[in-house]
N, C-alpha and C. Protein backbone atom coordinates (compact mmCIF):
# COMPACT_ATOMS: atom_id res chain seq x y z
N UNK A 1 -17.50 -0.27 6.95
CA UNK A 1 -16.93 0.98 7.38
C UNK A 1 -17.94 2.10 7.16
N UNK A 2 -17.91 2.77 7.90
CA UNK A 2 -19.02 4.14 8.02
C UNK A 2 -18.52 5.02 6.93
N UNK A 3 -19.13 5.82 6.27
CA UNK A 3 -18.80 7.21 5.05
C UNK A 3 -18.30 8.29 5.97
N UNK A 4 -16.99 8.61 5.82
CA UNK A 4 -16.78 10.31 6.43
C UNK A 4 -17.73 11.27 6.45
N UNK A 5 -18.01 11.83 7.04
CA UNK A 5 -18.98 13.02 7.42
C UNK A 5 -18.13 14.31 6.76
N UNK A 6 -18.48 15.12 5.95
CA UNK A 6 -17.75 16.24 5.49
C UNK A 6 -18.45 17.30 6.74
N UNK A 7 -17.73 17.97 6.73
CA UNK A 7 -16.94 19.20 7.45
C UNK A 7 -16.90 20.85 7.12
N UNK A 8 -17.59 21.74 7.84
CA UNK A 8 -17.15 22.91 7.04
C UNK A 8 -16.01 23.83 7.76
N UNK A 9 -15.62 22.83 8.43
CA UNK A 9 -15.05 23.36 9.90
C UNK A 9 -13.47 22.52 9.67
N UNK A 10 -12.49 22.74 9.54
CA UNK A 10 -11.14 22.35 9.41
C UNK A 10 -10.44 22.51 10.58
N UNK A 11 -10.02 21.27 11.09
CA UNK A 11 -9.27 21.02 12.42
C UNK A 11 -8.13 21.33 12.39
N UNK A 12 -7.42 22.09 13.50
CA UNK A 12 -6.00 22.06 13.27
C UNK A 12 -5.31 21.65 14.74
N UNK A 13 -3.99 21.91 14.54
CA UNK A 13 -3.13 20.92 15.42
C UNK A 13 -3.51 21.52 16.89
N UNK A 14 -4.26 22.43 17.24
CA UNK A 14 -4.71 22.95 18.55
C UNK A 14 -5.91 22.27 19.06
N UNK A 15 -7.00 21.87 18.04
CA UNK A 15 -8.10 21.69 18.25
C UNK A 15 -8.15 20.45 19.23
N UNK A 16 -8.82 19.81 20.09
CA UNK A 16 -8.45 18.56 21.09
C UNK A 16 -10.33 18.35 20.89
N UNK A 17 -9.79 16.60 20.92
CA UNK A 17 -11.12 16.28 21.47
C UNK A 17 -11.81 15.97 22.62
N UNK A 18 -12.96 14.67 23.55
CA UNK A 18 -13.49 15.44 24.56
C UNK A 18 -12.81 14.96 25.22
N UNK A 19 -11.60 14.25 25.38
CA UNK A 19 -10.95 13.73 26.37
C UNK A 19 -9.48 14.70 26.82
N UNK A 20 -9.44 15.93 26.27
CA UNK A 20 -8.35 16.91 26.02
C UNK A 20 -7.23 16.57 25.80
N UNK A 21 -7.65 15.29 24.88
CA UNK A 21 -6.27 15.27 24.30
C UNK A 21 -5.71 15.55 22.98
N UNK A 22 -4.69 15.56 22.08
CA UNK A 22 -4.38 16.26 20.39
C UNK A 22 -5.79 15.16 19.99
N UNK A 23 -6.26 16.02 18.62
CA UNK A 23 -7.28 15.16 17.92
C UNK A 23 -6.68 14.32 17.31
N UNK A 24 -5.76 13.68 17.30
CA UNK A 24 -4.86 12.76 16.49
C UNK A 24 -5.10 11.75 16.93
N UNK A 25 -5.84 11.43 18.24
CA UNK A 25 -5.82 10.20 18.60
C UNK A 25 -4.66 9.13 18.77
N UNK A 26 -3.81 9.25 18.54
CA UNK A 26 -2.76 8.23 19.04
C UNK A 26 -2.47 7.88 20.77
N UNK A 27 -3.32 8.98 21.21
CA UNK A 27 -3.15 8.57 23.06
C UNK A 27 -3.74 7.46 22.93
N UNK A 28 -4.90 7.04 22.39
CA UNK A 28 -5.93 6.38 22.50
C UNK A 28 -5.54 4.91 21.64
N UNK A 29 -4.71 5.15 21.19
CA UNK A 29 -4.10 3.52 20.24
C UNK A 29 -4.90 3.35 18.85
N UNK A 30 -5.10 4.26 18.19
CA UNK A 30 -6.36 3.98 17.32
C UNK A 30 -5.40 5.39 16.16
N UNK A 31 -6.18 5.11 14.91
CA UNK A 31 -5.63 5.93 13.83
C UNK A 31 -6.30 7.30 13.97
N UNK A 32 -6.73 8.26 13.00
CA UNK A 32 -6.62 9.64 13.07
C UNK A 32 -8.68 9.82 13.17
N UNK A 33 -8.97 8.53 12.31
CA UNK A 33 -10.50 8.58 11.97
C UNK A 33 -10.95 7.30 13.31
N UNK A 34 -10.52 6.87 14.24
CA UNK A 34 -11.30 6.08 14.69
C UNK A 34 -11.00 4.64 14.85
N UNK A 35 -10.53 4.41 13.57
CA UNK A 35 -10.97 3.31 13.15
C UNK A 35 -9.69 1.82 13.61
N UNK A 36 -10.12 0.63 13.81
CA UNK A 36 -9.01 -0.55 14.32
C UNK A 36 -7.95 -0.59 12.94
N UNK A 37 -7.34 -1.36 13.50
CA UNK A 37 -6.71 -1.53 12.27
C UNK A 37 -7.17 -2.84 11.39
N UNK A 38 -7.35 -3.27 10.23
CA UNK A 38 -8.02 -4.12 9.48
C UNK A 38 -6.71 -5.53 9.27
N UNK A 39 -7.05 -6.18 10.08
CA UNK A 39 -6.22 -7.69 9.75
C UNK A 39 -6.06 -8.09 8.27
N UNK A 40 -5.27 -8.35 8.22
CA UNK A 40 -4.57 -9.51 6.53
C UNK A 40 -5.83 -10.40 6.37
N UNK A 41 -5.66 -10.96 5.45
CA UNK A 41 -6.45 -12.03 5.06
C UNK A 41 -5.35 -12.95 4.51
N UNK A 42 -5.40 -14.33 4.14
CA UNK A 42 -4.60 -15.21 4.01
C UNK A 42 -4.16 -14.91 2.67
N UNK A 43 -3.30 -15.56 2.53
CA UNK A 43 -2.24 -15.30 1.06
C UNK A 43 -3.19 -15.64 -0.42
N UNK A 44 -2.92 -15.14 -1.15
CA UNK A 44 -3.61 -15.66 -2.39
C UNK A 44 -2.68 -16.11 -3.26
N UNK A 45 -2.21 -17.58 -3.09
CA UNK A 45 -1.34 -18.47 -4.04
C UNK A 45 -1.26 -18.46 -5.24
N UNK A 46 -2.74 -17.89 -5.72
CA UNK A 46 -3.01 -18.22 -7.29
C UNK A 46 -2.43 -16.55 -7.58
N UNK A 47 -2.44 -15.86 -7.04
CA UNK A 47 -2.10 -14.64 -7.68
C UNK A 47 -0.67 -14.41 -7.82
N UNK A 48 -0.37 -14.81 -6.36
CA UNK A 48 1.57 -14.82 -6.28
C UNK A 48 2.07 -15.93 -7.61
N UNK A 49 1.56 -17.08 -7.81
CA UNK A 49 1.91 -17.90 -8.50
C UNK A 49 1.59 -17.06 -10.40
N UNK A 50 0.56 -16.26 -10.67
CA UNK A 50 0.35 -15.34 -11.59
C UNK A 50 1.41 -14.17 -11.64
N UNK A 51 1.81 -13.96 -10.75
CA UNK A 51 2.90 -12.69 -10.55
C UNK A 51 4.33 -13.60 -11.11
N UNK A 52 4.36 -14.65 -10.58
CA UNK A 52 5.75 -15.19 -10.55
C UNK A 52 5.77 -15.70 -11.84
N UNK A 53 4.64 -15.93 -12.67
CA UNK A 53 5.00 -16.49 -13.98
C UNK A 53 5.05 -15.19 -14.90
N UNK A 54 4.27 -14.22 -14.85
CA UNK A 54 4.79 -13.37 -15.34
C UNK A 54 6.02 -12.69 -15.33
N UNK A 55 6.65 -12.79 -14.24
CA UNK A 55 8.09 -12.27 -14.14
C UNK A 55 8.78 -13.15 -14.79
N UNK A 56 8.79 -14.60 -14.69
CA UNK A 56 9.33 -15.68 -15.90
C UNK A 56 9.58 -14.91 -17.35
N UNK A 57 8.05 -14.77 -17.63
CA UNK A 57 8.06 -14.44 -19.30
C UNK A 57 8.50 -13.40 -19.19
N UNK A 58 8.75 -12.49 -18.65
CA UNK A 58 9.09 -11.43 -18.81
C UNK A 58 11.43 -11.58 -18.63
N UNK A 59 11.39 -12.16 -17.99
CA UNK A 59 12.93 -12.23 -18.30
C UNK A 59 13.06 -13.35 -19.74
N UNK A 60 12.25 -14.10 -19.99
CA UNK A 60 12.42 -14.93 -21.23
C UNK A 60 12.57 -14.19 -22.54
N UNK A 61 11.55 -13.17 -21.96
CA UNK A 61 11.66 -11.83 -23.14
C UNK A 61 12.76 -11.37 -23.01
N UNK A 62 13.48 -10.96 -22.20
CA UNK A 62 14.47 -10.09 -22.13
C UNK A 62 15.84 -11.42 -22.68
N UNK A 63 15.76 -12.08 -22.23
CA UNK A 63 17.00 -13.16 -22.71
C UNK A 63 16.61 -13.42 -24.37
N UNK A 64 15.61 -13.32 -24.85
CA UNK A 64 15.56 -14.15 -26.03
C UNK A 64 15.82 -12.43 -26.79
N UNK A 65 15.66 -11.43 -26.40
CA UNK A 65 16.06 -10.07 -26.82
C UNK A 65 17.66 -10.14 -27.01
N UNK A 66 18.08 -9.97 -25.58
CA UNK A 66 19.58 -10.38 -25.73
C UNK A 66 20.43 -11.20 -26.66
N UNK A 67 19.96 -12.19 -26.94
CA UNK A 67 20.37 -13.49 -27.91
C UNK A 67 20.08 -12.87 -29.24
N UNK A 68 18.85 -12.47 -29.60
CA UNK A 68 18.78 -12.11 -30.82
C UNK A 68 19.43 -11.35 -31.37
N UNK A 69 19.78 -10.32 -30.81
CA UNK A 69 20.45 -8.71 -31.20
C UNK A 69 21.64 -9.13 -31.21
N UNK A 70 22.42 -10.28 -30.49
CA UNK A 70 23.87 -10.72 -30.12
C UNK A 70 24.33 -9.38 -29.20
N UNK A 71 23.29 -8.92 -28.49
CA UNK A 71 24.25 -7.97 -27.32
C UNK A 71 25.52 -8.29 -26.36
N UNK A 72 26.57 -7.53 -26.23
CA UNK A 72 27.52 -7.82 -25.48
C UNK A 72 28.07 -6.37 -24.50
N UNK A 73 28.61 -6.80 -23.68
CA UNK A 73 28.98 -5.19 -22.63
C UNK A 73 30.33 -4.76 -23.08
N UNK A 74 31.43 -5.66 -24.32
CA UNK A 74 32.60 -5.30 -24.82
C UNK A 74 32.28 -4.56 -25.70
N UNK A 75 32.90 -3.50 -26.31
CA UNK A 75 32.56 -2.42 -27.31
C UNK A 75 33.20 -2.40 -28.28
């Protein structure tokens, strides 16, 4: 990806570019800078599978909390 070019000049919602249309670019199917949109890449198993065990221990914590304290929702 190319570095933004800074600016001393601030665009506003009048300004059009050379095709006279809003500088927003959406006539054109494209985002505000130009640019395509960037495809997914395939899943990362090992991370989802890292996420999902942490959410494990993390309710194991919370149940073995529960049990210990003898919490109940009767008062």
């Amino acid at each position: 990806m190319c570095p933004e070019v800074q600016t001393t000049r601030t665009m506003s919602s009048t300004d059009h570019d050379a095709h006279g249309t809003a500088a927003s670019g959406a006539a054109h199917g494209h985002d505000d800078h130009g640019h395509a949109a960037d495809a997914l890449g395939p899943i990362d198993w090992k991370m989802w599978g890292a996420g999902l065990l942490g959410v494990i221990a993390a309710l194991a914590v919370v149940v073995t909390a529960v049990l210990g304290t003898g919490f109940s929702f009767t008062a």
